[in-house]
Protein backbone atom coordinates (compact mmCIF):
# COMPACT_ATOMS: atom_id res chain seq x y z
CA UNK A 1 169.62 159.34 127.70
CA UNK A 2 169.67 159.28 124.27
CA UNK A 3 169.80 163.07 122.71
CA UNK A 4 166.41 163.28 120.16
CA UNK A 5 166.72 162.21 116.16
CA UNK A 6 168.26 165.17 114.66
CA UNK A 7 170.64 166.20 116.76
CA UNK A 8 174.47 165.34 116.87
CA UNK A 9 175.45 162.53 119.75
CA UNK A 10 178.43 161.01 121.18
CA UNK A 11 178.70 157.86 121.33
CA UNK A 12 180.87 156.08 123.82
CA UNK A 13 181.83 152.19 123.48
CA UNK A 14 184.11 149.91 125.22
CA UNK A 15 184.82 146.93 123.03
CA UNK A 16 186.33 143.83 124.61
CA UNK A 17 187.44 140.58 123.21
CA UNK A 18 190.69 139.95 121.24
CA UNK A 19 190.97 143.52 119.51
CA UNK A 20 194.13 144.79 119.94
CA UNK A 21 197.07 144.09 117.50
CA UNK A 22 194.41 143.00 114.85
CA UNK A 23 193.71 146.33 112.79
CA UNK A 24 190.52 146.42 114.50
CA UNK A 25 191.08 150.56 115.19
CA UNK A 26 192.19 150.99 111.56
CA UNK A 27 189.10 149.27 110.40
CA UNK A 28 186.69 151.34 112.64
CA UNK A 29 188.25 154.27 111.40
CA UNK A 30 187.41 153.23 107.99
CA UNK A 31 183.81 152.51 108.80
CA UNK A 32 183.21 155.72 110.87
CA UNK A 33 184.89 157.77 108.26
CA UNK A 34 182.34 156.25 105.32
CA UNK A 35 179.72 157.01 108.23
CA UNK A 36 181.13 161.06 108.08
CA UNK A 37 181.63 160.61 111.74
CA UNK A 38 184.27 162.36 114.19
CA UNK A 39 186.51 161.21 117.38
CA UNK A 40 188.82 158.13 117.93
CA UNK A 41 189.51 154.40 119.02
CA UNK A 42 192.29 154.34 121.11
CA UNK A 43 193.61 150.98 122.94
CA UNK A 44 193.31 150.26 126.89
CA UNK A 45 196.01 148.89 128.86
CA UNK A 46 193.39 146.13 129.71
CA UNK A 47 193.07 145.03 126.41
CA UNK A 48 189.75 146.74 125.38
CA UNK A 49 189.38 149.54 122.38
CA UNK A 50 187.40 152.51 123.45
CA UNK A 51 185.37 154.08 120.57
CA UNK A 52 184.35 157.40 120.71
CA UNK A 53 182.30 158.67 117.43
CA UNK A 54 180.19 162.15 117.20
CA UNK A 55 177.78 162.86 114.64
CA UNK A 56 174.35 161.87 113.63
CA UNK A 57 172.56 159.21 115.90
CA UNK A 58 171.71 156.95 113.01
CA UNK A 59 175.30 157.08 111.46
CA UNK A 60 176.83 156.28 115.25
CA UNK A 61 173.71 153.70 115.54
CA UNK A 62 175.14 152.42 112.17
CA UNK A 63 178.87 152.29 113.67
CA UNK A 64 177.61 150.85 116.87
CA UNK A 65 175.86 148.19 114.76
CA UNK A 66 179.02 146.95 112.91
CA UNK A 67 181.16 147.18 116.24
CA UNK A 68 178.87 144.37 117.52
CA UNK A 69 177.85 142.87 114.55
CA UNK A 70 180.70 140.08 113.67
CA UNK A 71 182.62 141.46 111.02
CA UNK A 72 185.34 143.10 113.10
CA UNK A 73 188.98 142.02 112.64
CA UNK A 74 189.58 139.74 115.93
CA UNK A 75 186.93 139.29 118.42
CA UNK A 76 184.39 141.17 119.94
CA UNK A 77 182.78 139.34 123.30
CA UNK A 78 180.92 142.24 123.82
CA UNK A 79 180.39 145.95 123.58
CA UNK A 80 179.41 148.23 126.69
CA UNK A 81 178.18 151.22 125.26
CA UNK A 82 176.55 154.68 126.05
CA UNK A 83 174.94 157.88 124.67
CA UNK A 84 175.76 161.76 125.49
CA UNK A 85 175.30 164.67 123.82
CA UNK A 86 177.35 165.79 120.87
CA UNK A 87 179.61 168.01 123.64
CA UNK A 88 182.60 170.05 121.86
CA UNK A 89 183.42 169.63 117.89
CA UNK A 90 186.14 166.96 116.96
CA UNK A 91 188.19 166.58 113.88
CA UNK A 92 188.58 163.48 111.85
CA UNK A 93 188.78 160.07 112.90
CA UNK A 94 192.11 159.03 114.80
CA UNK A 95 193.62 155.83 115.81
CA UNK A 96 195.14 156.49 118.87
């Protein structure tokens, strides 16, 4: 369930394709950063990136957008994806 327009959400997204060892996490931290958006995209041992990004629906909408919308270093085959709500604050934007 998506939390109503106003309030802070966390989005969760599992990116797969050829993403890792491309700067695909530094350039999601760029965009989620210009976004003013919180949390991290760490790599999987299975090859995926998980993005995790709190703040305003339409600025994760916005990051959720780009992740699937072709200008990504690599490839993205496809992005599973879900909504929560905001849950406890974060700092910054980290590559882990």
């Amino acid at each position: 369930m998506i939390p109503p327009a106003g309030e802070d959400v966390r989005l969760s997204a599992w990116v797969h394709g050829r993403v890792q060892g491309v700067g695909f996490r530094w350039w999601t931290r760029a965009r989620a950063l210009e976004l003013g958006l919180t949390g991290y995209a760490a790599n999987k041992d299975d090859g995926r990136v998980h993005v995790v990004a709190r703040g305003p629906r339409a600025a994760c909408q916005r990051l959720l957008d780009l992740l699937q919308g072709g200008t990504t270093p690599g490839r993205v085959d496809t992005v599973v994806y879900d909504w929560a709500a905001a849950g406890e604050e974060m700092t910054g934007f980290v590559e882990r």
